[in-house]
N, C-alpha and C. Protein backbone atom coordinates (compact mmCIF):
# COMPACT_ATOMS: atom_id res chain seq x y z
N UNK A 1 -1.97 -17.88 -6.98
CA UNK A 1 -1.63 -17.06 -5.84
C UNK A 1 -1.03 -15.74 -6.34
N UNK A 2 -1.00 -14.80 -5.26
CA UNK A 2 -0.51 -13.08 -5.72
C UNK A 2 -0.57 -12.74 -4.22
N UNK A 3 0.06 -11.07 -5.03
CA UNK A 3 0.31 -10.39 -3.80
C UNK A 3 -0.71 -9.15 -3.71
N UNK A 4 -1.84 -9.18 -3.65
CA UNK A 4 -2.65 -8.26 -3.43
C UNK A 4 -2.66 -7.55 -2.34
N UNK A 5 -2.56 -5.98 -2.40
CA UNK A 5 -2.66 -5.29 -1.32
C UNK A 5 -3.46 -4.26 -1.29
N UNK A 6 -4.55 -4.03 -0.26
CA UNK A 6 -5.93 -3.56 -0.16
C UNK A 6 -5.91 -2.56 0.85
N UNK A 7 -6.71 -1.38 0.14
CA UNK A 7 -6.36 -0.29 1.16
C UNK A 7 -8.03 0.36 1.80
N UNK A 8 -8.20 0.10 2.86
CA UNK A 8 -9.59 0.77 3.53
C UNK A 8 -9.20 1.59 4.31
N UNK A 9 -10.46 2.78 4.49
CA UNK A 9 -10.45 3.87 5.22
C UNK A 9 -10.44 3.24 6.71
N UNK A 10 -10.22 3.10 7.85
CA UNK A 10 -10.37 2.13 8.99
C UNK A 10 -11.60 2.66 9.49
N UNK A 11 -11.68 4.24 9.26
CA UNK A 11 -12.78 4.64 10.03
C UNK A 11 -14.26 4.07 9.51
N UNK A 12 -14.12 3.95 8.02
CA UNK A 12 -15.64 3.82 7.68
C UNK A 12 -15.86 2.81 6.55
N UNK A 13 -14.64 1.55 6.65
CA UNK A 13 -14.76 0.69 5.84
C UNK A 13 -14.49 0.61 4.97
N UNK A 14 -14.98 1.95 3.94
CA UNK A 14 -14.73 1.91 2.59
C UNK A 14 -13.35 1.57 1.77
N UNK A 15 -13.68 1.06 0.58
CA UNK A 15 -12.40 0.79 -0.11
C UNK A 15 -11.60 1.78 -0.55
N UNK A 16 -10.33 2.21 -0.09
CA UNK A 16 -9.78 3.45 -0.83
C UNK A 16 -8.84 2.90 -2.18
N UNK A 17 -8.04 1.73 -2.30
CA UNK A 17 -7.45 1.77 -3.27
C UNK A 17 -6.91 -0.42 -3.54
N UNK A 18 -6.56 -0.39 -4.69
CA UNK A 18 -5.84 -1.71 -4.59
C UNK A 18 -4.43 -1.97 -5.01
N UNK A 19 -3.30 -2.52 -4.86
CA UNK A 19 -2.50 -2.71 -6.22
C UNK A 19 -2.48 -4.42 -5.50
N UNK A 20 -1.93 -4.73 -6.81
CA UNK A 20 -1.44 -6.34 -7.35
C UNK A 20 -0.08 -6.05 -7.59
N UNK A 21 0.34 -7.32 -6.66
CA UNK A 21 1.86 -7.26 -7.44
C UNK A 21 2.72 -7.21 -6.31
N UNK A 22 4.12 -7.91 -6.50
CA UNK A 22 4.64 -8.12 -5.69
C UNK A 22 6.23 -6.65 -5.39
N UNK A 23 6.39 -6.61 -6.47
CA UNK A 23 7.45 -5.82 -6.80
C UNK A 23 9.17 -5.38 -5.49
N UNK A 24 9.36 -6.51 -5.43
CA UNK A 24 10.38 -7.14 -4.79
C UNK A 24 9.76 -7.03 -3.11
N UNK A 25 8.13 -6.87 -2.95
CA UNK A 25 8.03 -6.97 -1.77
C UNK A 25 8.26 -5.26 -0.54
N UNK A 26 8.13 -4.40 -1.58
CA UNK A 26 8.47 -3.39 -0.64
C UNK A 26 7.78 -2.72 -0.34
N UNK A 27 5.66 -3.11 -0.82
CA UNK A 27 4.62 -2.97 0.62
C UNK A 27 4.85 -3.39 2.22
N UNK A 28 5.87 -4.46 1.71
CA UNK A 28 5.92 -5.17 2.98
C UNK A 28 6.74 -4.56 3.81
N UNK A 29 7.91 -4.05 3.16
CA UNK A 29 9.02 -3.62 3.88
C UNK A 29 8.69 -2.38 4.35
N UNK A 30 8.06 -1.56 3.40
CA UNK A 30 7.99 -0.12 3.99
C UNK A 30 7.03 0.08 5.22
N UNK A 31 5.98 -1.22 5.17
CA UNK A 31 4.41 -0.59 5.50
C UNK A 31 4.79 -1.49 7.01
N UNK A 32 6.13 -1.94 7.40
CA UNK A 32 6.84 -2.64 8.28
C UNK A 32 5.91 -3.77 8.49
N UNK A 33 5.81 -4.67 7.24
CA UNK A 33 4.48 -5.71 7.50
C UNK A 33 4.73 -7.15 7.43
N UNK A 34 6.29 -7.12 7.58
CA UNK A 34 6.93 -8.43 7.08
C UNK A 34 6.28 -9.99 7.85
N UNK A 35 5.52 -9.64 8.42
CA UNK A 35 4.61 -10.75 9.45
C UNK A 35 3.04 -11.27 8.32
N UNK A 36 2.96 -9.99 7.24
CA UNK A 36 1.62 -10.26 6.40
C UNK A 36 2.25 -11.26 4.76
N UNK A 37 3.66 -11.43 5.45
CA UNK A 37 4.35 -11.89 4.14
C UNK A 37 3.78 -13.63 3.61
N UNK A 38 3.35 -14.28 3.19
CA UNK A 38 3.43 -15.68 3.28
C UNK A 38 3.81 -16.31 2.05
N UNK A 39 4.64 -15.66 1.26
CA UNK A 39 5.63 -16.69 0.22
C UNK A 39 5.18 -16.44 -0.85
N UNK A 40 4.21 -16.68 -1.52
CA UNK A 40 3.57 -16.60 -2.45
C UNK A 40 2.44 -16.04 -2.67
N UNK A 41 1.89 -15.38 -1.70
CA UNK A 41 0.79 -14.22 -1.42
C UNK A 41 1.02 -13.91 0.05
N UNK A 42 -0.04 -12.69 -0.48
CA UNK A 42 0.07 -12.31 1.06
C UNK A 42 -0.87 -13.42 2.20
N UNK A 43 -0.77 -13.43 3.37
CA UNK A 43 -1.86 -14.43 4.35
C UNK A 43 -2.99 -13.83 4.72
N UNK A 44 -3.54 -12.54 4.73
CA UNK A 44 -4.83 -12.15 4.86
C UNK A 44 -4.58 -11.43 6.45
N UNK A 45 -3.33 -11.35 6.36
CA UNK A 45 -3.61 -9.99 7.66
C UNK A 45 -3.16 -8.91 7.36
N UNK A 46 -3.33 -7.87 8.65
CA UNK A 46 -3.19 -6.67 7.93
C UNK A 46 -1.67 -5.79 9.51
N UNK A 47 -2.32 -4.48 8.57
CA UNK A 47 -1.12 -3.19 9.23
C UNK A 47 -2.34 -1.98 9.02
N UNK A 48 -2.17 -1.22 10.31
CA UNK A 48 -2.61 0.23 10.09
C UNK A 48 -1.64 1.17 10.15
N UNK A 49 -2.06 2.30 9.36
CA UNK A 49 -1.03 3.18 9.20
C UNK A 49 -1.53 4.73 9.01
N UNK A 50 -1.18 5.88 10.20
CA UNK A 50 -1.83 6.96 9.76
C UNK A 50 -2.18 7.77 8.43
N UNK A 51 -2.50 8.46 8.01
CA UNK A 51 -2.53 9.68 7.15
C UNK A 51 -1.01 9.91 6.76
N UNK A 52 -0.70 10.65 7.70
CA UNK A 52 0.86 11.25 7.39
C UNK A 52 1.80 9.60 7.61
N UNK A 53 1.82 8.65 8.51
CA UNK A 53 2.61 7.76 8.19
C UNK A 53 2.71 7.23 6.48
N UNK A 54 1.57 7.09 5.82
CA UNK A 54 1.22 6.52 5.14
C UNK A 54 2.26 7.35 3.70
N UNK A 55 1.85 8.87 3.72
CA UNK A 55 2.21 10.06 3.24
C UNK A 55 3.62 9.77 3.06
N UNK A 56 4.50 9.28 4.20
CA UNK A 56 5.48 9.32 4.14
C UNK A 56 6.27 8.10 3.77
N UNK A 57 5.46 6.98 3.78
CA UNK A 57 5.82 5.59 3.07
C UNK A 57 5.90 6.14 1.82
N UNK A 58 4.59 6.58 1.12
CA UNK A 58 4.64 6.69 -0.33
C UNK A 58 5.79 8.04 -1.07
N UNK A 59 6.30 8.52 -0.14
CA UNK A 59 7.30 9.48 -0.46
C UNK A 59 8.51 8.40 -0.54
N UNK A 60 9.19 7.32 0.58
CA UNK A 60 10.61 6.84 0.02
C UNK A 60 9.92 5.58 -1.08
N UNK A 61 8.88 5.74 -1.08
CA UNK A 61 8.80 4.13 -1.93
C UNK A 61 8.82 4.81 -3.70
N UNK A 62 8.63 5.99 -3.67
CA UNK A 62 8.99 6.58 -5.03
C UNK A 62 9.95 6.20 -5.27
N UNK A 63 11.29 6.08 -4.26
CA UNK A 63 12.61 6.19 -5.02
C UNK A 63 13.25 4.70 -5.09
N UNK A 64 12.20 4.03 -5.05
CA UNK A 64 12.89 2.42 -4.67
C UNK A 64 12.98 1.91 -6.53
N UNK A 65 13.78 1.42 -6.48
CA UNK A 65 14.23 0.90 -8.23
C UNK A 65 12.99 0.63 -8.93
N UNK A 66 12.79 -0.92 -7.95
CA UNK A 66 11.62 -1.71 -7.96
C UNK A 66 10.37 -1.16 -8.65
N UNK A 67 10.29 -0.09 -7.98
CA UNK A 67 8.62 0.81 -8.38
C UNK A 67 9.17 1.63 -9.28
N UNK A 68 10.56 2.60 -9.74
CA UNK A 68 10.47 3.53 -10.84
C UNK A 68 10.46 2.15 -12.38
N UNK A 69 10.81 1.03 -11.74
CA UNK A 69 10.89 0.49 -13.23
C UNK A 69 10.14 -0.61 -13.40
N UNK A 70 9.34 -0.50 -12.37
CA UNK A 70 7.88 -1.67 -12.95
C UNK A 70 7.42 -1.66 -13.93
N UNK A 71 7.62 -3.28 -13.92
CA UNK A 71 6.57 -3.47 -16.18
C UNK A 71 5.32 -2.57 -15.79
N UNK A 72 4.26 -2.63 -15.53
CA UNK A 72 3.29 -1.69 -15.73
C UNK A 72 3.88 0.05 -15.25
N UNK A 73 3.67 0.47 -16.60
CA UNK A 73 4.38 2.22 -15.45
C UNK A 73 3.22 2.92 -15.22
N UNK A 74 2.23 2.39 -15.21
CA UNK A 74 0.98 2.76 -14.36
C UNK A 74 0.39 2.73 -13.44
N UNK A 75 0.84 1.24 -12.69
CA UNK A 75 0.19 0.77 -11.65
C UNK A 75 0.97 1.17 -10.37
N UNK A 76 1.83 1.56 -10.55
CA UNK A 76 2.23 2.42 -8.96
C UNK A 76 1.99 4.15 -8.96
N UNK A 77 1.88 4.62 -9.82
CA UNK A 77 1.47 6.19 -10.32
C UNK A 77 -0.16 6.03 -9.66
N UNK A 78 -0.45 4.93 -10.26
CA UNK A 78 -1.78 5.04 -10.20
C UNK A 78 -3.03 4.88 -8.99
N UNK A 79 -2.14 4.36 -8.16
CA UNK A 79 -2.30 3.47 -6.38
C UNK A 79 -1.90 5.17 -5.66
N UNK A 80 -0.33 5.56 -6.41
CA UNK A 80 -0.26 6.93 -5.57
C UNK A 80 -1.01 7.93 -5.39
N UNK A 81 -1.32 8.40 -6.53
CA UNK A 81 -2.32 9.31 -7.03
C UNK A 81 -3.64 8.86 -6.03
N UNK A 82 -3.91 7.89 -5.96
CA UNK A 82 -5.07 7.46 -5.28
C UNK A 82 -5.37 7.57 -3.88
N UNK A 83 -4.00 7.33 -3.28
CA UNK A 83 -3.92 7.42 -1.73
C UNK A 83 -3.94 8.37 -1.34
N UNK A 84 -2.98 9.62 -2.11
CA UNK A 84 -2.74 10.61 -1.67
C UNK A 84 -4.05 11.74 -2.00
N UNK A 85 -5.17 11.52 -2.83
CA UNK A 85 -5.82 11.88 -2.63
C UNK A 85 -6.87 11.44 -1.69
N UNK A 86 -6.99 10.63 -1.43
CA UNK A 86 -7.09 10.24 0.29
C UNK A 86 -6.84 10.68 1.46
N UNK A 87 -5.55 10.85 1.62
CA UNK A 87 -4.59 11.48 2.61
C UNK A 87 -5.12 12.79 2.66
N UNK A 88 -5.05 13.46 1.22
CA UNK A 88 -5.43 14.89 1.50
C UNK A 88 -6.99 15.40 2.02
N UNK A 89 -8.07 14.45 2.05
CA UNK A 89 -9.15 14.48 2.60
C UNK A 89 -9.45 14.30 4.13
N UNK A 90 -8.42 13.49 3.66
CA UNK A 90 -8.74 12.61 5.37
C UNK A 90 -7.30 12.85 6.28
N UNK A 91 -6.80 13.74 6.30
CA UNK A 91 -5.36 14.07 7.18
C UNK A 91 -4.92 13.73 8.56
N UNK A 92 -6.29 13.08 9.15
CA UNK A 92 -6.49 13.09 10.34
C UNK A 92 -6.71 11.12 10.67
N UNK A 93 -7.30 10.48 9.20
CA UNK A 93 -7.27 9.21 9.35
C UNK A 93 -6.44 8.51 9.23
N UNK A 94 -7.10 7.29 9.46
CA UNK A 94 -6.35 6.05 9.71
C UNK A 94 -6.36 4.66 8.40
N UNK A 95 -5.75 4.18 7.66
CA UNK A 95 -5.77 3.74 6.81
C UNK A 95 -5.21 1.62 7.26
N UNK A 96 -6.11 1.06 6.58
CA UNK A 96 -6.29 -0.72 7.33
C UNK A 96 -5.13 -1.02 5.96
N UNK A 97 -4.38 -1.55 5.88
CA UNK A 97 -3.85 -2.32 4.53
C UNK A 97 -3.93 -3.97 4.57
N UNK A 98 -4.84 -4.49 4.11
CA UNK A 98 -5.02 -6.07 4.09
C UNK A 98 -3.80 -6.31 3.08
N UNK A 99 -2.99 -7.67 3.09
CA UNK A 99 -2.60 -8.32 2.50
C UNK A 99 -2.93 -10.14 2.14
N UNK A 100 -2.99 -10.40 0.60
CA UNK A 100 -4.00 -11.30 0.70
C UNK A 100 -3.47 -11.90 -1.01
């Protein structure tokens, strides 16, 4: 089991990004998803979240401990970088986050 969290464009399906990992849980908290929580992975539901909502999750989740000092120091740089070039395409969409 894990905490995979999956990011699609809502409008057109496509996959925009993934991370793994639980990192004290603060997809859950920020993305206000504490209902997609199920213990040891996520349960396979989801949260939508605008463009700019989204924008603005990934702005306080920079400063959370959790994510500046994750064993991988790639894998949250690397999810950001990803979304936000997303965001900047799509300013106007809507983003699905499965947890699973």
């Amino acid at each position: 089991m894990a905490h995979d969290v999956e990011f699609y464009d809502n409008n057109t399906n496509e996959t925009i990004g993934f991370f793994f990992g639980l990192a004290e849980a603060v997809w859950y908290k920020l993305l206000d998803a504490d209902h997609c929580y199920g213990g040891v992975s996520g349960n396979g539901k989801t949260v939508f979240k605008t463009a700019s909502e989204m924008g603005c999750v990934l702005t306080v989740m920079e400063t959370f401990k959790a994510v500046q000092s994750y064993p991988d120091p790639n894998r949250f740089p690397n999810i950001f970088f990803t979304l936000r070039n997303w965001i900047e395409e799509n300013p106007e969409g809507q983003i699905r986050v499965r947890f699973s």
